[in-house]
C-alpha atoms as a PDB file:
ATOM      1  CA  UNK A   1      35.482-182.613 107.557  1.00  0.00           C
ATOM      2  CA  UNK A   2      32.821-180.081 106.653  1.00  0.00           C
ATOM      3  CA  UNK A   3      30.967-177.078 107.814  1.00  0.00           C
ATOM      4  CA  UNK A   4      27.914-179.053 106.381  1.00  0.00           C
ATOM      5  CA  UNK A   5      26.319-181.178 109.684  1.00  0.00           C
ATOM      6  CA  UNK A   6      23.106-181.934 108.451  1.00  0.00           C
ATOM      7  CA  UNK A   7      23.602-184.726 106.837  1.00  0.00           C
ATOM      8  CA  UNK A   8      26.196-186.206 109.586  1.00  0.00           C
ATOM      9  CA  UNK A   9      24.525-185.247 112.844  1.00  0.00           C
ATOM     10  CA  UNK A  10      22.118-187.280 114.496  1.00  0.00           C
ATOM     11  CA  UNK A  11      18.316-185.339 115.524  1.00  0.00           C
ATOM     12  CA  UNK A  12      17.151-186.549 118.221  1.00  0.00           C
ATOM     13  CA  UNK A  13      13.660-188.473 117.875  1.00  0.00           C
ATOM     14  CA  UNK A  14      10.224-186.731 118.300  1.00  0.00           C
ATOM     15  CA  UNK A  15      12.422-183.726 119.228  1.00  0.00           C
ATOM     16  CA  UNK A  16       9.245-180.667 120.114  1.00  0.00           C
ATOM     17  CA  UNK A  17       6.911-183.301 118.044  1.00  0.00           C
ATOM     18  CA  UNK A  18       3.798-184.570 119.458  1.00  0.00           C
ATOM     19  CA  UNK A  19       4.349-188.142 120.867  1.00  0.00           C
ATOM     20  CA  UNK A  20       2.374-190.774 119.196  1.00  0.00           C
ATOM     21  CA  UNK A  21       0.578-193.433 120.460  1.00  0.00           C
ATOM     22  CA  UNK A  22       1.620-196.749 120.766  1.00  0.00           C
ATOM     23  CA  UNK A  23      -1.767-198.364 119.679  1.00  0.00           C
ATOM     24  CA  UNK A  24      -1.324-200.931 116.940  1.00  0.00           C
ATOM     25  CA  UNK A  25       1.812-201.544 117.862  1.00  0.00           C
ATOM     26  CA  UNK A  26       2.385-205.110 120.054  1.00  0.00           C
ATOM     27  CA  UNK A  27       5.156-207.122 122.332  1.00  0.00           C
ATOM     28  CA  UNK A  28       8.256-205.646 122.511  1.00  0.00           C
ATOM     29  CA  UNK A  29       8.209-203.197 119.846  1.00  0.00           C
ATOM     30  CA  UNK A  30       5.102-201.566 122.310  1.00  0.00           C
ATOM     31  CA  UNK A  31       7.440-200.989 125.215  1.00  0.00           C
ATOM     32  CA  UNK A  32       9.959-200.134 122.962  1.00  0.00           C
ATOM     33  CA  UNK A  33       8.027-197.601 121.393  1.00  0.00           C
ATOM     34  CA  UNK A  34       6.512-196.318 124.570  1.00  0.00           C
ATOM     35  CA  UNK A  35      10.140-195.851 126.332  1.00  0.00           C
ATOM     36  CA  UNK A  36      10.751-193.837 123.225  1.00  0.00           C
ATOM     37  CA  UNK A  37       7.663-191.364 123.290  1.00  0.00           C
ATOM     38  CA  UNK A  38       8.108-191.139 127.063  1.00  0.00           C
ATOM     39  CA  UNK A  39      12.201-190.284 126.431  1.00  0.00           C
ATOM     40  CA  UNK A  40      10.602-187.649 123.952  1.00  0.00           C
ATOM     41  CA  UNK A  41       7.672-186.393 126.603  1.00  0.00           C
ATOM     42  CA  UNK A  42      10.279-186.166 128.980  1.00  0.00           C
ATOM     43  CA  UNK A  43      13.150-184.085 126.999  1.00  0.00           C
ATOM     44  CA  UNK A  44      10.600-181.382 126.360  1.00  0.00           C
ATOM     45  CA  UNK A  45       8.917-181.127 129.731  1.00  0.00           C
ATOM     46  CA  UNK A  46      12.729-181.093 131.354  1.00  0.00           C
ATOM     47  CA  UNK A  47      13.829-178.532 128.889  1.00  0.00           C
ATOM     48  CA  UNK A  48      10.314-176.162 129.610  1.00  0.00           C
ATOM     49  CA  UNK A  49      10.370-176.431 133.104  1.00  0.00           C
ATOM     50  CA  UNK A  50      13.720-177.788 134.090  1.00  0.00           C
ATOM     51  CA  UNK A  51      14.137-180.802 136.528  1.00  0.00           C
ATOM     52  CA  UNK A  52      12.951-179.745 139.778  1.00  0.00           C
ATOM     53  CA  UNK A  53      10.091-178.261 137.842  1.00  0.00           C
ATOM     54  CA  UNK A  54       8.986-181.125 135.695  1.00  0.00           C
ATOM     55  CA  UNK A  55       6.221-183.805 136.743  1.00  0.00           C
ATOM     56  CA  UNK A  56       6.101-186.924 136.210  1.00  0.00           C
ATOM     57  CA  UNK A  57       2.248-186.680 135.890  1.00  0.00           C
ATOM     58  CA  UNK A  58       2.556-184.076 133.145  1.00  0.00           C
ATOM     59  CA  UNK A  59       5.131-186.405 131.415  1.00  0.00           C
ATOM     60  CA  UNK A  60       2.967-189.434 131.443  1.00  0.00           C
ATOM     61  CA  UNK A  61       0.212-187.506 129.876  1.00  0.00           C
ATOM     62  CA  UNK A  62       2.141-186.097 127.396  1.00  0.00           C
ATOM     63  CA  UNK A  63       3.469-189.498 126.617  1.00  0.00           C
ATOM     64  CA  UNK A  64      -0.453-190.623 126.230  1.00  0.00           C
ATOM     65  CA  UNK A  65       0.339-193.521 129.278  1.00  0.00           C
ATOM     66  CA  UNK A  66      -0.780-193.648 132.601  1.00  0.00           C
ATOM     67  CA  UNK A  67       1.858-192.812 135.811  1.00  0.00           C
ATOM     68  CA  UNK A  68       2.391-196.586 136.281  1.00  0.00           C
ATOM     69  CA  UNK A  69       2.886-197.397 132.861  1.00  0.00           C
ATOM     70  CA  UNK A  70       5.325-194.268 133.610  1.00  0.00           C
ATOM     71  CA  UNK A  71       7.164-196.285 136.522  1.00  0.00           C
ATOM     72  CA  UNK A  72       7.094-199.531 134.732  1.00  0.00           C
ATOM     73  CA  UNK A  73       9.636-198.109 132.473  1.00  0.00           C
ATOM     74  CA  UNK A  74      11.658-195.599 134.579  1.00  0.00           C
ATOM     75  CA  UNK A  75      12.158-195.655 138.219  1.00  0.00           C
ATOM     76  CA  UNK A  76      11.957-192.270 139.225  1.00  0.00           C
ATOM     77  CA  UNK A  77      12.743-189.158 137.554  1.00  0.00           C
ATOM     78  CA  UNK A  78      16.016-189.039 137.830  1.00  0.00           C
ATOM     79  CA  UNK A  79      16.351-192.347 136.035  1.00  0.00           C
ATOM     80  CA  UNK A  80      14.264-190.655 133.375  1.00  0.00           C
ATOM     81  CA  UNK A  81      16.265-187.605 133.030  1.00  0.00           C
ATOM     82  CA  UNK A  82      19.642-189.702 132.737  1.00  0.00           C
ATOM     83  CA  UNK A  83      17.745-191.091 129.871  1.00  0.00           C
ATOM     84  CA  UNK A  84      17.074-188.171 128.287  1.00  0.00           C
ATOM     85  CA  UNK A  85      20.534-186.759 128.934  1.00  0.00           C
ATOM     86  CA  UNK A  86      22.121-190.018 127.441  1.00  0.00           C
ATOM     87  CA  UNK A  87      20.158-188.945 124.156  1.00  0.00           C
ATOM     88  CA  UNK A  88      22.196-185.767 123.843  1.00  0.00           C
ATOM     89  CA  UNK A  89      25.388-187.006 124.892  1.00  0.00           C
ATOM     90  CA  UNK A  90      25.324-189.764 122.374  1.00  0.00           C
ATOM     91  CA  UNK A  91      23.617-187.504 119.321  1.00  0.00           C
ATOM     92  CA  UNK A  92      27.335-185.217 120.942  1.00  0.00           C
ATOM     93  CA  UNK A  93      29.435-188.175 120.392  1.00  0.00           C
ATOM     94  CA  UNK A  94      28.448-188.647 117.358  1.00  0.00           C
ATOM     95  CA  UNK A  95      28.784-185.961 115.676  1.00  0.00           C
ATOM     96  CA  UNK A  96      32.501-185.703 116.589  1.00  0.00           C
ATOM     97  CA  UNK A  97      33.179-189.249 115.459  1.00  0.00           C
ATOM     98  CA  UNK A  98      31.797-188.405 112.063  1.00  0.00           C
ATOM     99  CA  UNK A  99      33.485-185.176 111.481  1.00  0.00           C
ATOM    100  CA  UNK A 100      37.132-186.737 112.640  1.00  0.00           C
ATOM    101  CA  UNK A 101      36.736-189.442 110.387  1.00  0.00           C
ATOM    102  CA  UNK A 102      35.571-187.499 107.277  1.00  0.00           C
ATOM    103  CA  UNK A 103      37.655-187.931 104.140  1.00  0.00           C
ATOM    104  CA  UNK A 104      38.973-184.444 104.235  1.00  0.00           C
ATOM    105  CA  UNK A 105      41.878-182.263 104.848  1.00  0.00           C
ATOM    106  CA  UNK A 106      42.798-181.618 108.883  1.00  0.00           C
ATOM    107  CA  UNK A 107      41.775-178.261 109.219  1.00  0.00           C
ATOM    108  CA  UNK A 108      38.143-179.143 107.703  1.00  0.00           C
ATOM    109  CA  UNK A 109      38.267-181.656 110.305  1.00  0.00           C
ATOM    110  CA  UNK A 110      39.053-179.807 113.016  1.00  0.00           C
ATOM    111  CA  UNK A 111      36.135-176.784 111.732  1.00  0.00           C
ATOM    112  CA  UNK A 112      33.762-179.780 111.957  1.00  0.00           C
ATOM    113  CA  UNK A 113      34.606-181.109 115.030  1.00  0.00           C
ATOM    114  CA  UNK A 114      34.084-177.785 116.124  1.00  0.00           C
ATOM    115  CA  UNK A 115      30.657-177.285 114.492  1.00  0.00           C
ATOM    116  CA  UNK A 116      29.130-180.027 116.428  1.00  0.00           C
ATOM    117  CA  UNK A 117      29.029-177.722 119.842  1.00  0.00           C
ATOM    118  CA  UNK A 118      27.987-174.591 117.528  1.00  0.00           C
ATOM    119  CA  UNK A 119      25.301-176.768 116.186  1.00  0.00           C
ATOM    120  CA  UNK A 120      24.494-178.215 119.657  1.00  0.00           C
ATOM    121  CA  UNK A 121      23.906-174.899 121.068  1.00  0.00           C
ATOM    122  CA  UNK A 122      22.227-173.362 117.946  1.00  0.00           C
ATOM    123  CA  UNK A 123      19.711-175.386 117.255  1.00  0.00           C
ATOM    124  CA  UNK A 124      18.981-177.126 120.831  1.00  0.00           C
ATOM    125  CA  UNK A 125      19.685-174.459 123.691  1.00  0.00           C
ATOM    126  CA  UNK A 126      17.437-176.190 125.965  1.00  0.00           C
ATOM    127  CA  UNK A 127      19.081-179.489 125.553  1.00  0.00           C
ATOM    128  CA  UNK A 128      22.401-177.705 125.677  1.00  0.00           C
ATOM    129  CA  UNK A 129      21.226-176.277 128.914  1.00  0.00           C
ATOM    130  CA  UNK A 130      19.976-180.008 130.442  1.00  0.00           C
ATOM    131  CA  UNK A 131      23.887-181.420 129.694  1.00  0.00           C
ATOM    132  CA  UNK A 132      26.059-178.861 130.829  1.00  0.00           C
ATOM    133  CA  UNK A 133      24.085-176.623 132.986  1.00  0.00           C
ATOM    134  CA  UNK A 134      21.766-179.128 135.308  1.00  0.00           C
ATOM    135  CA  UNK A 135      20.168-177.813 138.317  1.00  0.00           C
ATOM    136  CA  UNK A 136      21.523-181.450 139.516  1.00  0.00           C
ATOM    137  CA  UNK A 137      24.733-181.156 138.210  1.00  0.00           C
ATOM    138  CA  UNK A 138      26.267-182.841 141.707  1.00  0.00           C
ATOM    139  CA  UNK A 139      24.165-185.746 141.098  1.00  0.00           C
ATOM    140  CA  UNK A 140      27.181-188.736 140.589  1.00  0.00           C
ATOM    141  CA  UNK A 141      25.616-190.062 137.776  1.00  0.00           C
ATOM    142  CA  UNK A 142      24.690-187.161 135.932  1.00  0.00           C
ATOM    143  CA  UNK A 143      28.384-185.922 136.354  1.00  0.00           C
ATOM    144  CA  UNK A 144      29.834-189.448 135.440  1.00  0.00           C
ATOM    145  CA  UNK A 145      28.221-189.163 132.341  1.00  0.00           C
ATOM    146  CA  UNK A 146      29.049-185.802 131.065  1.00  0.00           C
ATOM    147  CA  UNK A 147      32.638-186.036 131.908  1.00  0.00           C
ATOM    148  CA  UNK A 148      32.508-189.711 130.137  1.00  0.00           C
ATOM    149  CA  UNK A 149      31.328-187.895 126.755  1.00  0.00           C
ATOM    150  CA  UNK A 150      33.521-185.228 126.981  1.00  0.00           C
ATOM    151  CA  UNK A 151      36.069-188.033 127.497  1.00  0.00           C
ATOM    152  CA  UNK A 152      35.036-189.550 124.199  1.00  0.00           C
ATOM    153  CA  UNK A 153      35.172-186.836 122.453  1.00  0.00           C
ATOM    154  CA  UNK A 154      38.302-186.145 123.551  1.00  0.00           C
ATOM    155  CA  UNK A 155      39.574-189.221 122.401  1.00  0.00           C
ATOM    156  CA  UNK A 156      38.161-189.530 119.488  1.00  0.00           C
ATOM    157  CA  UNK A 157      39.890-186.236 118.632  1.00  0.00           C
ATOM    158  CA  UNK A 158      43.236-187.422 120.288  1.00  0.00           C
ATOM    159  CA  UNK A 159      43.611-190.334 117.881  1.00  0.00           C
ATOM    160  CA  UNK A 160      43.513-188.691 114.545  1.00  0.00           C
ATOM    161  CA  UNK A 161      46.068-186.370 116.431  1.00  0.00           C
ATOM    162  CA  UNK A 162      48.481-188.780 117.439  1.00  0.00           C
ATOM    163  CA  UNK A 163      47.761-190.287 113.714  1.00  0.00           C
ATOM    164  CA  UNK A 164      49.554-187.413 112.836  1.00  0.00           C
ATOM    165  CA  UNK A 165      52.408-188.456 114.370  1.00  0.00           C
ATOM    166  CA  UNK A 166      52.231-186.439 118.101  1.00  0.00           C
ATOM    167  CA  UNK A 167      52.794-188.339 120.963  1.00  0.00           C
ATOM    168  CA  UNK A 168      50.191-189.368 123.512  1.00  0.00           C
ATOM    169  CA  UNK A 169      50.409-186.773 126.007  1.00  0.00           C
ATOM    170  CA  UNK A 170      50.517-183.763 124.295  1.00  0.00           C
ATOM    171  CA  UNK A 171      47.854-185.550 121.898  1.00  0.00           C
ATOM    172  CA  UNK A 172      45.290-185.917 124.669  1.00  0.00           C
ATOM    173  CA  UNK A 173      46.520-182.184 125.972  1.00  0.00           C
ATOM    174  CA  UNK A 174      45.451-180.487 122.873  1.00  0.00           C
ATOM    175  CA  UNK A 175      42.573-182.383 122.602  1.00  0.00           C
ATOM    176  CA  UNK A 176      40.439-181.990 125.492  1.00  0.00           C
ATOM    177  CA  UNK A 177      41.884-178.135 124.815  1.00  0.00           C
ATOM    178  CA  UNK A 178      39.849-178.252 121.132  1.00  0.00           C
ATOM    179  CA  UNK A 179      37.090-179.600 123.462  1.00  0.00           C
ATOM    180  CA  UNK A 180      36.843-177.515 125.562  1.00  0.00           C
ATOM    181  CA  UNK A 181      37.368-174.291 123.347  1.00  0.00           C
ATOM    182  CA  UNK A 182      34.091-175.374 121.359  1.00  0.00           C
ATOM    183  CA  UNK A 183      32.371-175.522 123.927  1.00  0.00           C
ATOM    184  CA  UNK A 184      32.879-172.821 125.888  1.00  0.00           C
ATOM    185  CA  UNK A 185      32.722-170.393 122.845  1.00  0.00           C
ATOM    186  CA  UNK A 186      29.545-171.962 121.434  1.00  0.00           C
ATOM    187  CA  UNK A 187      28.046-171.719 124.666  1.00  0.00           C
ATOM    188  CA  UNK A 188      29.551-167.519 124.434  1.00  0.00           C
ATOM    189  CA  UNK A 189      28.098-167.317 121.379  1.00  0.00           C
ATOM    190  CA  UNK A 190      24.887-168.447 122.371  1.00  0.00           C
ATOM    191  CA  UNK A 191      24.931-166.155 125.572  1.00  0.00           C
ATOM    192  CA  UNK A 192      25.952-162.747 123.471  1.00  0.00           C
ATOM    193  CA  UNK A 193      23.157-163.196 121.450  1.00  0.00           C
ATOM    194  CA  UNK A 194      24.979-165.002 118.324  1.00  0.00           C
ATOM    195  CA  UNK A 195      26.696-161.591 117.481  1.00  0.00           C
ATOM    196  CA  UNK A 196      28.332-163.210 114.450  1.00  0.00           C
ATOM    197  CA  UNK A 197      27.087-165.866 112.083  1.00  0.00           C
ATOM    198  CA  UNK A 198      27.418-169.426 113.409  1.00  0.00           C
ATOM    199  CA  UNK A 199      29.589-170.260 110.262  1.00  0.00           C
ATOM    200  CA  UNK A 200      32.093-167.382 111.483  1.00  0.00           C
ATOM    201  CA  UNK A 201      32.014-168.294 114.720  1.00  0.00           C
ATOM    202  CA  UNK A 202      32.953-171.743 113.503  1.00  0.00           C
ATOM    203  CA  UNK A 203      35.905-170.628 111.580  1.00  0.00           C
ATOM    204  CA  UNK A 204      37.310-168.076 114.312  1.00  0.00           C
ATOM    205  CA  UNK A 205      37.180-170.955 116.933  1.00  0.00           C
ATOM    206  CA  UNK A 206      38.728-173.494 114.297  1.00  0.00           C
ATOM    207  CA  UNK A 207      41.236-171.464 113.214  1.00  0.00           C
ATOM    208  CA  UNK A 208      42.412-170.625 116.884  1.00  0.00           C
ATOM    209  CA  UNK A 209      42.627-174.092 117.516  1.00  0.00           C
ATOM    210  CA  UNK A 210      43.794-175.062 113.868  1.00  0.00           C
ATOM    211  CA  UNK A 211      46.993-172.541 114.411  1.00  0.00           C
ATOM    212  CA  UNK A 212      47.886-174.635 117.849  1.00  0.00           C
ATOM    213  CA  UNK A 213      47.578-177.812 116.313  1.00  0.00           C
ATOM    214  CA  UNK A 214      49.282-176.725 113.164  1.00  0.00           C
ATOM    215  CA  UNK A 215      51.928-175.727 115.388  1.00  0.00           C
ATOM    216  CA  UNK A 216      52.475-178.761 117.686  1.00  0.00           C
ATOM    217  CA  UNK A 217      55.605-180.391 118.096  1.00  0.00           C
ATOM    218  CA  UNK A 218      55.942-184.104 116.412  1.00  0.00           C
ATOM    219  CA  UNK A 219      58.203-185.796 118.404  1.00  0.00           C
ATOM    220  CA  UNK A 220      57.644-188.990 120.241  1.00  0.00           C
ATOM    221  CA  UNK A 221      59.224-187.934 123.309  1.00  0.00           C
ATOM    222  CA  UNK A 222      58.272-184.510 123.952  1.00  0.00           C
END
C-alpha cells in the first residue's frame, strides 16, 4: 500500500464542474445522464448551503432541468441527499479496498488505508462535512448508511488482519480502532488548520496504529 492515492481513489463525477446538458443524448442513457448531473448539482448546492439550506429549485436549475424533471428522478430532498451521500461513502469504500489489497508490505498498507480519510478531508472538506457531520444526522437512513461504510471499511481492514493469522475478535477490535483513529485525526488535522503536512500526518497516525498492530497477539483463542 502506498502514500500515492491518486491513481487508486475514485473522484467523484462533475465534482465543482459545471453540469452539462443532457441534449443529444436519448432513452436511457438521458435519464441516466440527467440523475448524474442532478447527483452533481446537488453535492455542490448541499455542500454551499448545507441541507436545510439547499433548494430544490436552485438544484434543478443548476442541473439545467425543470423541478418536475427534478421529482421524476428523486422524491424529495432527502432522497436526493442520500444520493449524494452514497457517492462519498462508496468513493470511502473504495479507497480502503484498494489500499488493503495493494501488493505491498503491511505497514504501507496500513499508511494507505489511512490516507484515504487524510485525503477525504484534504481535498473534499465539504463532502467530509455532508458524511460525518449532517445537520440530519438522526435521520435513520442517513445514519444506517454511514455506520454501514464504516462497517465496510472495517471489514475490509479486519480480513487482511485476521490473514495475518489474529483471531476474529481482536481482528475486528483493532480494526474499527484503525478506523476510527483516521478519522478522527484527519478530521483534527483538518480543524487545526493542517499544522503538519498531510504526508506527516499520514505517517504519525500510521505508525500509531502500525505499532498496535505490530504488536497484537496471534493466537486463535485469545
Amino acid at each position: 500500500m502506498t502514500t500515492d492515492t491518486t491513481s487508486r481513489r475514485p473522484v467523484l463525477p462533475g465534482a465543482g464542474a459545471k453540469v452539462t446538458s443532457a441534449r443529444g443524448v436519448r432513452g436511457d442513457g438521458r435519464r441516466a445522464h440527467r440523475r448524474r448531473a442532478v447527483v452533481a448539482a446537488a453535492r455542490d448546492v448541499f455542500v454551499a448551503s448545507g441541507y436545510h439550506g439547499a433548494r430544490m429549485e436552485e438544484i434543478s436549475a443548476r442541473a439545467g432541468i425543470s423541478k418536475p424533471v427534478l421529482y421524476d428522478h428523486f422524491a424529495n430532498k432527502l432522497d436526493l441527499y442520500l444520493a449524494v451521500l452514497q457517492q462519498y461513502l462508496d468513493r470511502m469504500v473504495a479507497g480502503v479496498r484498494v489500499a488493503v489489497a495493494a501488493d505491498t508490505t503491511p505497514l504501507s498498507r496500513v499508511r494507505g488505508a489511512v490516507s484515504v480519510y487524510f485525503d477525504f478531508v484534504d481535498e473534499d472538506p465539504g463532502g467530509h462535512v455532508l458524511v460525518f457531520e449532517s445537520p440530519v444526522h438522526s435521520e435513520p437512513s442517513i445514519e444506517w448508511r454511514v455506520r454501514s461504510a464504516m462497517r465496510a471499511c472495517a471489514d475490509l481492514v479486519a480480513a487482511e488482519i485476521r490473514a495475518d493469522g489474529v483471531a476474529a475478535a481482536p481482528a475486528d477490535m483493532y480494526a474499527w480502532s484503525l478506523v476510527g483513529t483516521s478519522h478522527l485525526a484527519a478530521r483534527h488535522w483538518l480543524d487545526a488548520g493542517r499544522p503538519i503536512s498531510k504526508q506527516d500526518a499520514v505517517e504519525v497516525t500510521a505508525a500509531l496504529c502500525w505499532n498496535g498492530l505490530s504488536g497484537c497477539s496471534r493466537r486463535s483463542d485469545h
